[in-house]
N, C-alpha and C. Protein backbone atom coordinates (compact mmCIF):
# COMPACT_ATOMS: atom_id res chain seq x y z
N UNK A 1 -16.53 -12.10 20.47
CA UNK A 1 -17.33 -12.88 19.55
C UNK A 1 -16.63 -12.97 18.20
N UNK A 2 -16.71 -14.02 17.25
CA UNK A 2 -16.71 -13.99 15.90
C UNK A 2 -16.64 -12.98 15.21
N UNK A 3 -17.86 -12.37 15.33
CA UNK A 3 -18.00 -11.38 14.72
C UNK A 3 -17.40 -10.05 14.96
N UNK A 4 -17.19 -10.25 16.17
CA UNK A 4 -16.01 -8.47 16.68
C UNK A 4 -14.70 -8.62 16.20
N UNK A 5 -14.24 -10.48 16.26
CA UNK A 5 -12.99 -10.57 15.65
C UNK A 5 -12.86 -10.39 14.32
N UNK A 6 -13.81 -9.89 13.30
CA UNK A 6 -13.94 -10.43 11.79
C UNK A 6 -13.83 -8.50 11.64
N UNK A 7 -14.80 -7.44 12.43
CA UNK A 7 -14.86 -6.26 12.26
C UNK A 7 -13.37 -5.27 12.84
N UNK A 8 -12.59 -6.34 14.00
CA UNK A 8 -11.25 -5.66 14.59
C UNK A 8 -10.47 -6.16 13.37
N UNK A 9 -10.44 -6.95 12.80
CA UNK A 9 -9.44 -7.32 11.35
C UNK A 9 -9.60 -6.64 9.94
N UNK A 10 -10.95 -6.23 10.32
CA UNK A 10 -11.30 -5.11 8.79
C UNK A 10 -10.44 -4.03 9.05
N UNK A 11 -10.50 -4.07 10.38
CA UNK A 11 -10.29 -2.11 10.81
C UNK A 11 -8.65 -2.24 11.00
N UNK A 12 -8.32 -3.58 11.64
CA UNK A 12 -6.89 -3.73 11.37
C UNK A 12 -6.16 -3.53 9.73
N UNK A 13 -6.75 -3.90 9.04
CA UNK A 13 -6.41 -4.42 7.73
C UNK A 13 -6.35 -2.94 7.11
N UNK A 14 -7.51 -1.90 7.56
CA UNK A 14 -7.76 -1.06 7.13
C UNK A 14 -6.76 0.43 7.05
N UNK A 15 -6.84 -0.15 8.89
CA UNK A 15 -5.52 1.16 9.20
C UNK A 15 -4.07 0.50 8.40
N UNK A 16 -3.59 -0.53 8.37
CA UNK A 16 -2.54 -0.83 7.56
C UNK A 16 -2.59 -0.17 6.45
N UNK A 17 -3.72 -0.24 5.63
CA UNK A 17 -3.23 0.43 4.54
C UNK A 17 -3.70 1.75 4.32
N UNK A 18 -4.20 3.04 5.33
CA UNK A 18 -3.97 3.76 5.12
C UNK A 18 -2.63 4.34 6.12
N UNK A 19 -1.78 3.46 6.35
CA UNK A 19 -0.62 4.24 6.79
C UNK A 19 0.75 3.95 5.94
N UNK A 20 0.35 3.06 5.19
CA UNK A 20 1.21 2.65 4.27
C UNK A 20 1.22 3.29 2.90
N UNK A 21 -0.30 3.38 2.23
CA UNK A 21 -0.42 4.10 0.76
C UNK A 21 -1.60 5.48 1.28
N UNK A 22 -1.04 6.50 0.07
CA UNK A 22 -2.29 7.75 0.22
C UNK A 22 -2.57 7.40 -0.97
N UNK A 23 -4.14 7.81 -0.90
CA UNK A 23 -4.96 8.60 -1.78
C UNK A 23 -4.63 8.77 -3.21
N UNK A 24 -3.50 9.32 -2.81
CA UNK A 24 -2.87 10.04 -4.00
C UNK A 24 -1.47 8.98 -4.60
N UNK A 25 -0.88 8.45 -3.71
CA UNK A 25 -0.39 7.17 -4.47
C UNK A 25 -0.55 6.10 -4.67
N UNK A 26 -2.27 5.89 -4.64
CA UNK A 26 -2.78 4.77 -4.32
C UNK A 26 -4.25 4.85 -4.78
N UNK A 27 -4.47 5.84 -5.58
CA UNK A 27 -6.28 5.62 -6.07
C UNK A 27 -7.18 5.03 -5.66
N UNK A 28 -6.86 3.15 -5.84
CA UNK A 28 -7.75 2.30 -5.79
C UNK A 28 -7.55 2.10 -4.17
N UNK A 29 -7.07 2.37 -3.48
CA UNK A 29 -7.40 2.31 -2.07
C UNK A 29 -8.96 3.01 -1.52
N UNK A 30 -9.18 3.67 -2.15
CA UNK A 30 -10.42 4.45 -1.62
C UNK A 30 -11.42 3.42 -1.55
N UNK A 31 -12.03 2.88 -2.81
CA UNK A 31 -12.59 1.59 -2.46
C UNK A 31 -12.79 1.20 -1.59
N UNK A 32 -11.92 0.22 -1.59
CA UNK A 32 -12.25 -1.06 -0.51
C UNK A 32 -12.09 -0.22 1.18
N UNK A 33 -10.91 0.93 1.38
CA UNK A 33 -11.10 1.42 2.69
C UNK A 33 -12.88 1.86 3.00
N UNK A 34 -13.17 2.75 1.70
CA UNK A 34 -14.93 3.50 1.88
C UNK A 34 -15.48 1.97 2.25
N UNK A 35 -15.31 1.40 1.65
CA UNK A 35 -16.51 -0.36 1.50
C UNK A 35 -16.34 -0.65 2.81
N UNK A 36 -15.18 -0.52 3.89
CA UNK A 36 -14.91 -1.54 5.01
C UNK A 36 -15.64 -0.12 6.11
N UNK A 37 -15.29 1.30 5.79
CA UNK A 37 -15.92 1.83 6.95
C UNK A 37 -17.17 1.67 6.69
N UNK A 38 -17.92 1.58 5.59
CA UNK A 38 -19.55 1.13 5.81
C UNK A 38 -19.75 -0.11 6.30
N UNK A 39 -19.06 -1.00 6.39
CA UNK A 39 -19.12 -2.29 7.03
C UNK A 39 -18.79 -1.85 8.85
N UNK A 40 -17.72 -1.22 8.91
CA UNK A 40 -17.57 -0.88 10.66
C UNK A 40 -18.79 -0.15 10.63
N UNK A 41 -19.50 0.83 10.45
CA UNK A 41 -20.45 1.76 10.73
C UNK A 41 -21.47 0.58 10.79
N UNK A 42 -21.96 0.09 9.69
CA UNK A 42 -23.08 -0.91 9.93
C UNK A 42 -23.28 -1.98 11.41
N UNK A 43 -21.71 -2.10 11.91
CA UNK A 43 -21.40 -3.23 12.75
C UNK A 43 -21.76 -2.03 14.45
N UNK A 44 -21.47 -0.85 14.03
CA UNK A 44 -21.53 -0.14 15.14
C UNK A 44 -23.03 0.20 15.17
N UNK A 45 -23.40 0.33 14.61
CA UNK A 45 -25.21 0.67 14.54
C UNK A 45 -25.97 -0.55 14.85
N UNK A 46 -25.85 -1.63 14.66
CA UNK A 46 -26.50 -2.60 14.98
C UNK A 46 -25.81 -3.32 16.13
N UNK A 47 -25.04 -2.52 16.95
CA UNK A 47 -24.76 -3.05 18.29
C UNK A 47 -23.79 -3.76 18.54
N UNK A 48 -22.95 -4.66 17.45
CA UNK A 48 -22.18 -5.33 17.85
C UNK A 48 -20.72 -5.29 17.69
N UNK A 49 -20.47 -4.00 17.87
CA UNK A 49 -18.80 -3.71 18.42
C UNK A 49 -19.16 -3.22 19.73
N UNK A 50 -18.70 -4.01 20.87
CA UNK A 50 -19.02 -3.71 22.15
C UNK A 50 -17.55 -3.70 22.99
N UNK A 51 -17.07 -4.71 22.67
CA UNK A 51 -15.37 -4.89 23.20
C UNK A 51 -14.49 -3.84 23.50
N UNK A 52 -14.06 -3.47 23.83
CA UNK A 52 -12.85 -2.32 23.87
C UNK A 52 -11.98 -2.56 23.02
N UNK A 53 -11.23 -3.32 22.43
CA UNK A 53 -10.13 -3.97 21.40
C UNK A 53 -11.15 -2.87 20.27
N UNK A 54 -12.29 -3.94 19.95
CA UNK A 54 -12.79 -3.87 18.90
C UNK A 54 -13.09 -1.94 18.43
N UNK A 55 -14.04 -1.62 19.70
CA UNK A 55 -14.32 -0.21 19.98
C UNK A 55 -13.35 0.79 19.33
N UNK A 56 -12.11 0.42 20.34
CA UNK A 56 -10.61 1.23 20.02
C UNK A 56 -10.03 1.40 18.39
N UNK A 57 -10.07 -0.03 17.73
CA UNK A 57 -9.37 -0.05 16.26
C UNK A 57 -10.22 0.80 15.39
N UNK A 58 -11.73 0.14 15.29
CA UNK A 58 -12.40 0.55 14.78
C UNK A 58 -12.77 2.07 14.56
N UNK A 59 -12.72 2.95 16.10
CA UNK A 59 -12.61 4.62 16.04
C UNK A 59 -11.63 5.13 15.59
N UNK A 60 -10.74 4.67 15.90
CA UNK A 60 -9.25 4.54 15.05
C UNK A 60 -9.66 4.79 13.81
N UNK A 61 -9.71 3.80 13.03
CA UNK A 61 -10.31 3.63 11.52
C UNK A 61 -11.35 4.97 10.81
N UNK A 62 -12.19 4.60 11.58
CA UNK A 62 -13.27 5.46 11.19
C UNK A 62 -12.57 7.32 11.53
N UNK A 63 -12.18 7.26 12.14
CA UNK A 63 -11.54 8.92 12.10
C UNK A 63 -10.77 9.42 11.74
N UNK A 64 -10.03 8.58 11.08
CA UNK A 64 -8.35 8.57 10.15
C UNK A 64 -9.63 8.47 8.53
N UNK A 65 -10.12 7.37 8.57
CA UNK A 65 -10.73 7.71 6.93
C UNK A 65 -12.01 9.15 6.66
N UNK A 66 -12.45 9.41 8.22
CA UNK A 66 -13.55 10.36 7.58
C UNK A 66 -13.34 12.16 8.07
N UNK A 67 -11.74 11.71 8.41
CA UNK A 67 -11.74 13.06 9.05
C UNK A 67 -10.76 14.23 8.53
N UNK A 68 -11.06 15.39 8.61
CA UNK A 68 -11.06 16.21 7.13
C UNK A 68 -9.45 16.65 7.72
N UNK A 69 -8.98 16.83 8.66
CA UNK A 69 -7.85 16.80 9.14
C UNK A 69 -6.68 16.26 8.99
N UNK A 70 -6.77 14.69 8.70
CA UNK A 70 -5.78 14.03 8.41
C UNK A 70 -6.09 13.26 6.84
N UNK A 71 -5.72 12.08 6.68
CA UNK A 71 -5.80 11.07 5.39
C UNK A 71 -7.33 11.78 4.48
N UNK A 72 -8.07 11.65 5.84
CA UNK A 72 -9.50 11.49 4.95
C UNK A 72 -10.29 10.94 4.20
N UNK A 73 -9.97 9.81 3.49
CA UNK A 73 -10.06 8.87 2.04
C UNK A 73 -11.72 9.23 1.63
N UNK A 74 -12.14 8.89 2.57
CA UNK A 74 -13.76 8.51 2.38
C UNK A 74 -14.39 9.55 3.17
N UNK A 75 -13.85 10.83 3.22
CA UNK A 75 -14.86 12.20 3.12
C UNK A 75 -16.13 12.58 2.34
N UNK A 76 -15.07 12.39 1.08
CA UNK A 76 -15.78 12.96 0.05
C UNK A 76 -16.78 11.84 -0.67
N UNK A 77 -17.02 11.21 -0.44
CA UNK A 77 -17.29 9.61 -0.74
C UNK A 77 -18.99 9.75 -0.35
N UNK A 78 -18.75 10.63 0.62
CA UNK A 78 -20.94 10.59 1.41
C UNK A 78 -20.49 8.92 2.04
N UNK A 79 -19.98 8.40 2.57
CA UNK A 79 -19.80 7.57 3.60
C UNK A 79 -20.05 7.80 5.14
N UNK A 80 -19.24 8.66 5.39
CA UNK A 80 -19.24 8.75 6.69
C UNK A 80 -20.66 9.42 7.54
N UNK A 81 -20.54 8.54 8.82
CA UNK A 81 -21.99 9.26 9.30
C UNK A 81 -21.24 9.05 10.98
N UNK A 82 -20.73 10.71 10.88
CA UNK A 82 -20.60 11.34 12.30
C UNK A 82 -21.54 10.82 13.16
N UNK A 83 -22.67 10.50 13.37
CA UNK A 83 -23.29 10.26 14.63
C UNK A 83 -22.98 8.64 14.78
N UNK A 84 -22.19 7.96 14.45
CA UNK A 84 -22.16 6.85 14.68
C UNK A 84 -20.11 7.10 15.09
N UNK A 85 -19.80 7.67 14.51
CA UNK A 85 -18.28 8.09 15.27
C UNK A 85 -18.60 8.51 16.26
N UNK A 86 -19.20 9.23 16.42
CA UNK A 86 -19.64 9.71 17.89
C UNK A 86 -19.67 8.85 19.20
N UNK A 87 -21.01 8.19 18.55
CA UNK A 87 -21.73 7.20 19.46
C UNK A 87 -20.36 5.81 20.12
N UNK A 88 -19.70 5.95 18.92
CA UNK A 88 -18.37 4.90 18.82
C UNK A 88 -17.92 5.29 20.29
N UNK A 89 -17.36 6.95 20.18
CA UNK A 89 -16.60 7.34 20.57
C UNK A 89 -17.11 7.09 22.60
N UNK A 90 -18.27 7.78 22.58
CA UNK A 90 -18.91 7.71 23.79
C UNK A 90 -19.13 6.27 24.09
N UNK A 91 -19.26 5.51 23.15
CA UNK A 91 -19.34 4.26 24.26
C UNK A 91 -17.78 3.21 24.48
N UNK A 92 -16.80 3.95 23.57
CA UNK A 92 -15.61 3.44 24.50
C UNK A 92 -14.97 4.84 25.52
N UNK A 93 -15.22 5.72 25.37
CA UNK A 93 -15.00 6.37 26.61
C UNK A 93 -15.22 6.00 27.81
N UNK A 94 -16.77 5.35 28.10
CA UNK A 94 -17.41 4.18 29.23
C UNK A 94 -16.46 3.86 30.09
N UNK A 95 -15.78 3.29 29.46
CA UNK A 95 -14.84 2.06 29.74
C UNK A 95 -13.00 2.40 30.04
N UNK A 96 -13.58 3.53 30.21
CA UNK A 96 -11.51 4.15 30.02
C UNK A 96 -11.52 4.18 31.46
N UNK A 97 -10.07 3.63 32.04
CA UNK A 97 -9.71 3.51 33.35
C UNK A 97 -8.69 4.55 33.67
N UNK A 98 -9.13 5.42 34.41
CA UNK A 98 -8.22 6.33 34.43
C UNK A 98 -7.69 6.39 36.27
N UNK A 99 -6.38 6.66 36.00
CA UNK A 99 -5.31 6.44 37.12
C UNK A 99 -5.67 7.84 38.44
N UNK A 100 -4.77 7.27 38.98
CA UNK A 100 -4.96 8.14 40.28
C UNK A 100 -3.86 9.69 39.87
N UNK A 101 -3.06 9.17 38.67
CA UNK A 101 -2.26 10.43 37.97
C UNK A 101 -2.55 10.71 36.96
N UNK A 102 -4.08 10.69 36.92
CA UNK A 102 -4.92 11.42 35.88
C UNK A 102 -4.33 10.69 34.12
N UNK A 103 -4.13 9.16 34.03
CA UNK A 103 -3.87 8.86 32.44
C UNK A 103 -4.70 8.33 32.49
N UNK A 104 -5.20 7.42 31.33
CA UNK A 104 -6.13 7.01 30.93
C UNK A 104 -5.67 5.70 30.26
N UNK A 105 -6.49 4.82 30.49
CA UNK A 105 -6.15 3.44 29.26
C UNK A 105 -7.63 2.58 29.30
N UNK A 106 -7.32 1.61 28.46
CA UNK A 106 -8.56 0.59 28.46
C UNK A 106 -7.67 -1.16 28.55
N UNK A 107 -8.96 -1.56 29.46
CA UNK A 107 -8.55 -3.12 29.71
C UNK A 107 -9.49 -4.16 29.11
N UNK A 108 -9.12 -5.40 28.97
CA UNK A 108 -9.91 -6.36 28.32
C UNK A 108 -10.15 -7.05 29.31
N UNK A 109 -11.23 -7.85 29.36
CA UNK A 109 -11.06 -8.94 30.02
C UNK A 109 -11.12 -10.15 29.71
N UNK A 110 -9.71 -10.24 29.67
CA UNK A 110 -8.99 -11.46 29.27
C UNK A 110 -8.42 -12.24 29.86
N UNK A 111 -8.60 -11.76 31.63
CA UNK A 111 -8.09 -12.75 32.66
C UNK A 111 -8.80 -13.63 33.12
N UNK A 112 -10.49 -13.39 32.79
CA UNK A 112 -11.51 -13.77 34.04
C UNK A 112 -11.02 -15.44 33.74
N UNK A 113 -11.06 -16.14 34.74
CA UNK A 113 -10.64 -17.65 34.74
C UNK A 113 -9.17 -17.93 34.91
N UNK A 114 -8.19 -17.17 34.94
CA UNK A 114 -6.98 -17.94 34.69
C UNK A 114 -6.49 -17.24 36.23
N UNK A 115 -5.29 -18.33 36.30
CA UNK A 115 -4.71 -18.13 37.72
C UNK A 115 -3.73 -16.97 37.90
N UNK A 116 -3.58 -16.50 38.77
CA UNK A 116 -2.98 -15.25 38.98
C UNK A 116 -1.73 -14.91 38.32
N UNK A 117 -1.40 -16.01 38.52
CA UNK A 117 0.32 -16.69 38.04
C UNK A 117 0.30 -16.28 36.41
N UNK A 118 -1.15 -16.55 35.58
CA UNK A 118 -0.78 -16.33 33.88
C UNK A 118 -1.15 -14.72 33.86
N UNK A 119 -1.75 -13.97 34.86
CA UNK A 119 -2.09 -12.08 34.51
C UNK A 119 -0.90 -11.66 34.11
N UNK A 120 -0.94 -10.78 33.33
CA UNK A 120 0.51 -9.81 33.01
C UNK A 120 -0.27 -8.81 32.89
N UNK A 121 0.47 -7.57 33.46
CA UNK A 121 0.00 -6.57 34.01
C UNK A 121 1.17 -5.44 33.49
N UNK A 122 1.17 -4.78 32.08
CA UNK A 122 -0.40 -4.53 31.96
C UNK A 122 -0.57 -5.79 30.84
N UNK A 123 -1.55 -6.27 30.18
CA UNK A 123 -1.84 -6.65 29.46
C UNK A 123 -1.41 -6.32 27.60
N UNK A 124 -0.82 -7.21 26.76
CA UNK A 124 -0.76 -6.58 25.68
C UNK A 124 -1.32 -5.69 24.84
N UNK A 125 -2.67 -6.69 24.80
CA UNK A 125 -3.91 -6.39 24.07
C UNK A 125 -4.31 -4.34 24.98
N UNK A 126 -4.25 -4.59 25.73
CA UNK A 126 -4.73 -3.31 26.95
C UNK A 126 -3.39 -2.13 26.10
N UNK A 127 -2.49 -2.15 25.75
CA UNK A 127 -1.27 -1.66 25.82
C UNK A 127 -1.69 -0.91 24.19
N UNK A 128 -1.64 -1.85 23.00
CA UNK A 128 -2.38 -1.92 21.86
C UNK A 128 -3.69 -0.98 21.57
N UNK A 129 -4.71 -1.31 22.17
CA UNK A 129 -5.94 -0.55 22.55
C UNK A 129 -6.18 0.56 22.64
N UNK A 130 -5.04 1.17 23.16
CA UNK A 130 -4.30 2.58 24.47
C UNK A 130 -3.64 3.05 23.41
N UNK A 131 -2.80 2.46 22.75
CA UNK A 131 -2.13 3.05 21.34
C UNK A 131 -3.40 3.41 20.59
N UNK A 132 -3.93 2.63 19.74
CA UNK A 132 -5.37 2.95 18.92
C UNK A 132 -5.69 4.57 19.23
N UNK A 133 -6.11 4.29 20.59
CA UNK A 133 -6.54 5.60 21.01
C UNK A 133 -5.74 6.59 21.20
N UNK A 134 -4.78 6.78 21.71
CA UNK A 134 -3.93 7.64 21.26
C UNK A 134 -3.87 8.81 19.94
N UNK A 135 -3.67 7.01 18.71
CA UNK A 135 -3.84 8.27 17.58
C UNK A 135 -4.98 8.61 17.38
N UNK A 136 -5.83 7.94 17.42
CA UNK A 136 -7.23 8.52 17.13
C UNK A 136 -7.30 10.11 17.82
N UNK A 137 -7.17 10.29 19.31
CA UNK A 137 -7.20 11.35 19.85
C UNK A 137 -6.19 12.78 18.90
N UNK A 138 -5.42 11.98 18.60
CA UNK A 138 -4.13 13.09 17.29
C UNK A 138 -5.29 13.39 16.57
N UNK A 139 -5.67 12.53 15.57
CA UNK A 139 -6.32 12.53 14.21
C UNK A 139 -7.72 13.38 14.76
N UNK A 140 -8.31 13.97 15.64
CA UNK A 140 -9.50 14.63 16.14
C UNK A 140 -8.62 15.87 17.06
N UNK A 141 -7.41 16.42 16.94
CA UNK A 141 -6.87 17.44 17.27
C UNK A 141 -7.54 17.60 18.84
N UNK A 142 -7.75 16.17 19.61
CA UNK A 142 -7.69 16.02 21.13
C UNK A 142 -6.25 15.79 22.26
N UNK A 143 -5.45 16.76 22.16
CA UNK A 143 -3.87 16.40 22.73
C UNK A 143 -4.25 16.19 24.17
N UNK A 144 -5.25 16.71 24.48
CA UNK A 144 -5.64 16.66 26.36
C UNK A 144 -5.78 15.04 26.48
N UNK A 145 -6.12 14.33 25.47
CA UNK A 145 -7.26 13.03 25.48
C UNK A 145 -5.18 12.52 25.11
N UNK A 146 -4.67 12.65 24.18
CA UNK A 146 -3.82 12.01 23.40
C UNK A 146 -2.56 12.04 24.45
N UNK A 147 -2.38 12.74 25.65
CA UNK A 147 -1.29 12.99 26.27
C UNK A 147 -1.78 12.51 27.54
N UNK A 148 -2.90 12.37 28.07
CA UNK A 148 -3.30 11.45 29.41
C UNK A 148 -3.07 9.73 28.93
N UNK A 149 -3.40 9.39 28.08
CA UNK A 149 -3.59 7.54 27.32
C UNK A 149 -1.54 7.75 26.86
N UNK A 150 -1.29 8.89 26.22
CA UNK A 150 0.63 8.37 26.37
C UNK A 150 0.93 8.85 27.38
N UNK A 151 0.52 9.10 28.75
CA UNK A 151 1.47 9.10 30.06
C UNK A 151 1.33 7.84 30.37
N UNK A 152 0.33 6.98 30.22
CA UNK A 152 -0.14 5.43 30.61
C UNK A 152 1.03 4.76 29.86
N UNK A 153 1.05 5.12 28.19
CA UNK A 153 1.85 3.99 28.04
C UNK A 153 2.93 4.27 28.37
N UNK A 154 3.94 5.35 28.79
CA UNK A 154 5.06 5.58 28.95
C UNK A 154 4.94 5.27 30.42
N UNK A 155 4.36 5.07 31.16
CA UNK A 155 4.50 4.43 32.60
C UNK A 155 4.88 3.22 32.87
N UNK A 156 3.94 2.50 31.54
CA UNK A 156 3.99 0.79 31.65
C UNK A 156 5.67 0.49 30.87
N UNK A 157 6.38 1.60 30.36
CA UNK A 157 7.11 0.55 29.69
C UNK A 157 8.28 0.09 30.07
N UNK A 158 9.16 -0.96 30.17
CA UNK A 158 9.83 -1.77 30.61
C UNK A 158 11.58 -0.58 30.74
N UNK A 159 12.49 -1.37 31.33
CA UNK A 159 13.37 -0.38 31.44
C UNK A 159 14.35 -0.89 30.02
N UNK A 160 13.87 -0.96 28.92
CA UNK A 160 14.78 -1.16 27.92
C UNK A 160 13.66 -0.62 26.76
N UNK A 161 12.05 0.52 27.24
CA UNK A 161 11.84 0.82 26.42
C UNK A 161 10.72 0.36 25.49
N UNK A 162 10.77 -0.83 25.60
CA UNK A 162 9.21 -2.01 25.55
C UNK A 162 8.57 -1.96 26.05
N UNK A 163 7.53 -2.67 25.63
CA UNK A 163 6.32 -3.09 26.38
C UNK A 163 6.15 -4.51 26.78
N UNK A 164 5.13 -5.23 26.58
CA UNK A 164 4.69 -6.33 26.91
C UNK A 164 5.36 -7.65 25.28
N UNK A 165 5.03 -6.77 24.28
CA UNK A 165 5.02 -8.17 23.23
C UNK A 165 5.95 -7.01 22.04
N UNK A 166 5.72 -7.79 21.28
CA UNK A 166 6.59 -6.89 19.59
C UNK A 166 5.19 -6.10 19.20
N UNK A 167 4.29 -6.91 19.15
CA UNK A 167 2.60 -5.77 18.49
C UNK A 167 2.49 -4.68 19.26
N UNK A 168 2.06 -5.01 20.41
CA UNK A 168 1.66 -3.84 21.23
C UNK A 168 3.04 -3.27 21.28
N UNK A 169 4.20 -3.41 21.56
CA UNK A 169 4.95 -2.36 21.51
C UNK A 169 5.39 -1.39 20.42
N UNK A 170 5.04 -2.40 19.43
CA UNK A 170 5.41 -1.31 18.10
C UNK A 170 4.06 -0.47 17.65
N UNK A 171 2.90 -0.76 18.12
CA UNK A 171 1.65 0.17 18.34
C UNK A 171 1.78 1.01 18.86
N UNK A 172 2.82 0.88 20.37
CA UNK A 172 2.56 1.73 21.51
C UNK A 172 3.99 2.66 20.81
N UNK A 173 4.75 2.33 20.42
CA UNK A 173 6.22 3.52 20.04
C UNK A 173 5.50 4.40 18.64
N UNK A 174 4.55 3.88 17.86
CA UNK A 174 4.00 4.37 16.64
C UNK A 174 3.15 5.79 17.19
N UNK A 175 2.23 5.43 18.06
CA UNK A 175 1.69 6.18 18.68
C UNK A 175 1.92 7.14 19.75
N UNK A 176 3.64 6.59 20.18
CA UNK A 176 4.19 7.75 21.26
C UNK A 176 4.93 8.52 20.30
N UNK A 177 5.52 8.12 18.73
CA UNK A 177 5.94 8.99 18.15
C UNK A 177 5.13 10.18 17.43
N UNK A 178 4.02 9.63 17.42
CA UNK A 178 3.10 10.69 16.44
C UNK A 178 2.45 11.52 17.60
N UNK A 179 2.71 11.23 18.93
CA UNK A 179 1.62 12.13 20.08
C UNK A 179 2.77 13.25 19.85
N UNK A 180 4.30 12.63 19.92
CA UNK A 180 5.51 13.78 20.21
C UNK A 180 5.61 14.65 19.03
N UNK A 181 5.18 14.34 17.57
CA UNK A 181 5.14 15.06 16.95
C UNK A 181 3.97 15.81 16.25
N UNK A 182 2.91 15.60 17.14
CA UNK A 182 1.53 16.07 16.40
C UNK A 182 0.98 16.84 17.88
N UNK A 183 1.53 16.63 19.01
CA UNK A 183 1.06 17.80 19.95
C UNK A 183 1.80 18.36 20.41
N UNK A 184 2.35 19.65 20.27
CA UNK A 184 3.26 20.29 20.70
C UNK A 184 3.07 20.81 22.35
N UNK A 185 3.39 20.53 23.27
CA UNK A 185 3.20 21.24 24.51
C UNK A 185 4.53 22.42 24.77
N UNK A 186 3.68 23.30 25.17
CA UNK A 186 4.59 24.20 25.76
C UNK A 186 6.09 23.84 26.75
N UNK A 187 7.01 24.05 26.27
CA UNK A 187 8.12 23.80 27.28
C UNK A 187 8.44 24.91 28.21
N UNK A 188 8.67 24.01 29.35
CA UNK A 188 8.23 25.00 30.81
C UNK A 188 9.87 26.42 30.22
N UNK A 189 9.19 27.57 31.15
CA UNK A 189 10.49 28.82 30.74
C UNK A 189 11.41 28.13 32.13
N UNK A 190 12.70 27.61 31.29
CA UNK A 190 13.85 27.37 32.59
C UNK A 190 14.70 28.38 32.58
N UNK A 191 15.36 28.71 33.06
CA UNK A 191 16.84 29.56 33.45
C UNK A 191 18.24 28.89 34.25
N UNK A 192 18.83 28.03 33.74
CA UNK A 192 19.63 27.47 34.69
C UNK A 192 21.06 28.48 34.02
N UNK A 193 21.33 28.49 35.78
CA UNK A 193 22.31 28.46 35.51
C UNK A 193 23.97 28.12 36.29
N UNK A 194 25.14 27.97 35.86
CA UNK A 194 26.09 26.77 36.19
C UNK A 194 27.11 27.36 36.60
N UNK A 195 27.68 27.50 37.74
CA UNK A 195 28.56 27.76 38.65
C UNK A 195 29.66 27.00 38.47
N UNK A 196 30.65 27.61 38.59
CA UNK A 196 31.94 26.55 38.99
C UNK A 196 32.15 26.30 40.30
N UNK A 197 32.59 25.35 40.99
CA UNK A 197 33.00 24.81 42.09
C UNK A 197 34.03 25.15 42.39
């Protein structure tokens, strides 16, 4: 709808600039970021972020500005209202398609009507989405959630490293770089060792 496209561009607009300026080199950012998550919160309470696109950016947004862990902007602000991150959160969970090798992603539907011949598989937008969530899962110190959605995208990606488009792929490398450096997994104990012939 209109209107999901007007609330995925706030939240777009939004995460841009808190990954670009802080807080602290950037004052007047608090503003307008606090002003736009009361606008996503309002849009999530009255029902109409339903989309997965929309769902995805938007939790994104909202947990990077209200969460005491990372950026934070609009903590301290009395903005944020956890039961609506929540509610965010649970109702794009709904919708997560998870593989027969246990990853996770989300799809749009953006094929219904077109001939088989225009599907691309995976989908950009789907690829994008899957990133969103990703960091979001970082920014809520979820690596279980953040390392099932990057086995997905590291499955889909092409043998030169890409994805589907320049957006979604530079979403999807943004978000495979910050999973590699914000969840540390244990590296298995090896012992090799090398013989001569």
């Amino acid at each position: 709808s209109v209107q999901e496209r007007g609330v995925s561009m706030t939240a777009y607009t939004s995460n841009s600039m808190m990954e670009c300026c802080s807080a602290d080199d950037n004052p007047g950012l608090v503003g307008p970021v606090c002003k736009a998550v009361r606008h996503m919160q309002d849009e999530v309470r009255a029902g109409r972020v339903t989309r997965p696109y929309a769902q995805a950016i938007v939790y994104l947004v909202l947990v990077k500005a209200c969460n005491y862990s990372s950026c934070g902007l609009c903590r301290t602000e009395g903005v944020c209202d956890f039961a609506i991150i929540a509610k965010l959160r649970k109702d794009l969970f709904k919708k997560v398609v998870i593989g027969d090798d246990g990853s996770m992603h989300w799809e749009a539907d953006t094929n219904v009507g077109q001939a088989y011949w225009y599907r691309r598989k995976p989908q950009a937008i789907s690829v994008e989405m899957t990133s969103y969530v990703v960091e979001a899962c970082l920014v809520v110190n979820d690596c279980q959630c953040a390392a099932s959605t990057a086995k997905w995208l590291n499955s889909v990606r092409n043998s030169r490293g890409g994805l589907v488009s320049t957006q979604d792929t530079v979403a999807a490398l943004n978000a495979l770089s910050k999973f590699a450096a914000g969840c540390r997994i244990t590296p298995p104990n090896l012992c090799v060792k090398v013989t001569r012939m």
